[in-house]
Protein backbone atom coordinates (compact mmCIF):
# COMPACT_ATOMS: atom_id res chain seq x y z
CA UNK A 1 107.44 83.31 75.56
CA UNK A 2 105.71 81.12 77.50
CA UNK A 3 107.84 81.27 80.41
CA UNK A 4 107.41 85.03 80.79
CA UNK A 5 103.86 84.07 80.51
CA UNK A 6 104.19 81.93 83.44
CA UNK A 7 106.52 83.74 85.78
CA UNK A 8 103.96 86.65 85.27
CA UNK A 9 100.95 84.95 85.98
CA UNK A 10 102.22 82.78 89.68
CA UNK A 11 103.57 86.76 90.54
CA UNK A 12 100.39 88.09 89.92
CA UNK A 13 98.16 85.75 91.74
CA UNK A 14 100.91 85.56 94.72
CA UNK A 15 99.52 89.40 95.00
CA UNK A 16 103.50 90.91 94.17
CA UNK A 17 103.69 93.96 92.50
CA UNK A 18 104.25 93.79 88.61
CA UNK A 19 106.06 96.64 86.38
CA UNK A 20 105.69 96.75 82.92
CA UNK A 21 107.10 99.07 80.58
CA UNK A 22 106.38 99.12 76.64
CA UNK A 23 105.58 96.33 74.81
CA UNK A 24 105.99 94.40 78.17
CA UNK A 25 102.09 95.22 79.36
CA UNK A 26 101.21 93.10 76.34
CA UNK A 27 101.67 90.23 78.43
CA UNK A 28 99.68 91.47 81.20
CA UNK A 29 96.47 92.51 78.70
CA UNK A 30 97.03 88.63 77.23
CA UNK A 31 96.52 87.23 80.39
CA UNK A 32 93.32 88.79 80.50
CA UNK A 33 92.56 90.10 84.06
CA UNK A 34 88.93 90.67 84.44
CA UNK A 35 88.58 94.63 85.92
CA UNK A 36 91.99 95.65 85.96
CA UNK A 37 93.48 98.50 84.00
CA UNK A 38 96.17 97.79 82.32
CA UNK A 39 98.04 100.52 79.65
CA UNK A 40 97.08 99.59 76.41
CA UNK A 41 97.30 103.17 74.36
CA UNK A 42 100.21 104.93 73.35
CA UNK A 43 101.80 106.37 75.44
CA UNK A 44 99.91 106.16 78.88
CA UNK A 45 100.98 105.05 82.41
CA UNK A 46 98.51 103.21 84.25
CA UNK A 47 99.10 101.91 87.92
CA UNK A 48 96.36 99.20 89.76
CA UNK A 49 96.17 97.22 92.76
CA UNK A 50 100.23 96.89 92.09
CA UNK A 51 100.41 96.22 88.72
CA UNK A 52 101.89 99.51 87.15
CA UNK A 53 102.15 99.51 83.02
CA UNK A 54 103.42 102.78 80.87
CA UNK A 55 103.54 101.78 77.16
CA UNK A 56 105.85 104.57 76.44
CA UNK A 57 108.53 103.95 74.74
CA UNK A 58 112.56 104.71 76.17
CA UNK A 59 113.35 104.71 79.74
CA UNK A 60 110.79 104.79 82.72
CA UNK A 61 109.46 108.15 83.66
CA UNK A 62 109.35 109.57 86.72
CA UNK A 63 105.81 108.88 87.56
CA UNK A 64 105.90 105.40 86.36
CA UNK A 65 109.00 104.36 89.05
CA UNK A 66 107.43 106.14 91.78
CA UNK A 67 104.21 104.33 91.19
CA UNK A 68 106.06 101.09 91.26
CA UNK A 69 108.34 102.10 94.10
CA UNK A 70 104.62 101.97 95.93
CA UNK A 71 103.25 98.92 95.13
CA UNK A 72 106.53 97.83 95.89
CA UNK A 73 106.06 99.56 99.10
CA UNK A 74 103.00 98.13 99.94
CA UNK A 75 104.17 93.95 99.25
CA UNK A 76 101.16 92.66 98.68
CA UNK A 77 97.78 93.28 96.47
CA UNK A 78 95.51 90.84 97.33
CA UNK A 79 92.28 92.97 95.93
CA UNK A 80 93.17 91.57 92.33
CA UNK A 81 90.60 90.08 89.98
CA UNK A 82 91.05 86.46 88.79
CA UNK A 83 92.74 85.97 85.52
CA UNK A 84 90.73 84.42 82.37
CA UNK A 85 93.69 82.27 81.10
């Protein structure tokens, strides 16, 4: 999906928050982001400098949207480390 791959990336160094549910923070981990914590185990819900992942599976739990709903809030995260690829 290499246009997924590259919408994701220009959002995430444009400092816009980023919500990924499922297998959807596999993107995010292939980008490779140096220092940021992204959800990789099963099921967990993970929210940093406006990127908020939750690998669980079905529809977005509570605490996942209202994590989102502030980085959303907050319309920028410049703090981010510099991705690998």
């Amino acid at each position: 999906m290499p246009d997924a791959v590259r919408f994701v990336r220009s959002v995430y160094r444009h400092g816009k928050p980023i919500g990924a549910l499922g297998s959807g923070a596999g993107i995010l981990s292939g980008l490779e982001p140096e220092g940021l914590r992204v959800s990789t185990e099963f099921p967990h819900m993970i929210s940093d400098r406006g990127v908020v992942t939750d690998t669980a599976p079905g529809a977005a739990h509570p605490d996942f949207t209202g994590a989102f709903v502030a980085a959303i809030a907050a319309h920028r995260h410049w703090g981010r480390p510099p991705l690998r690829c």
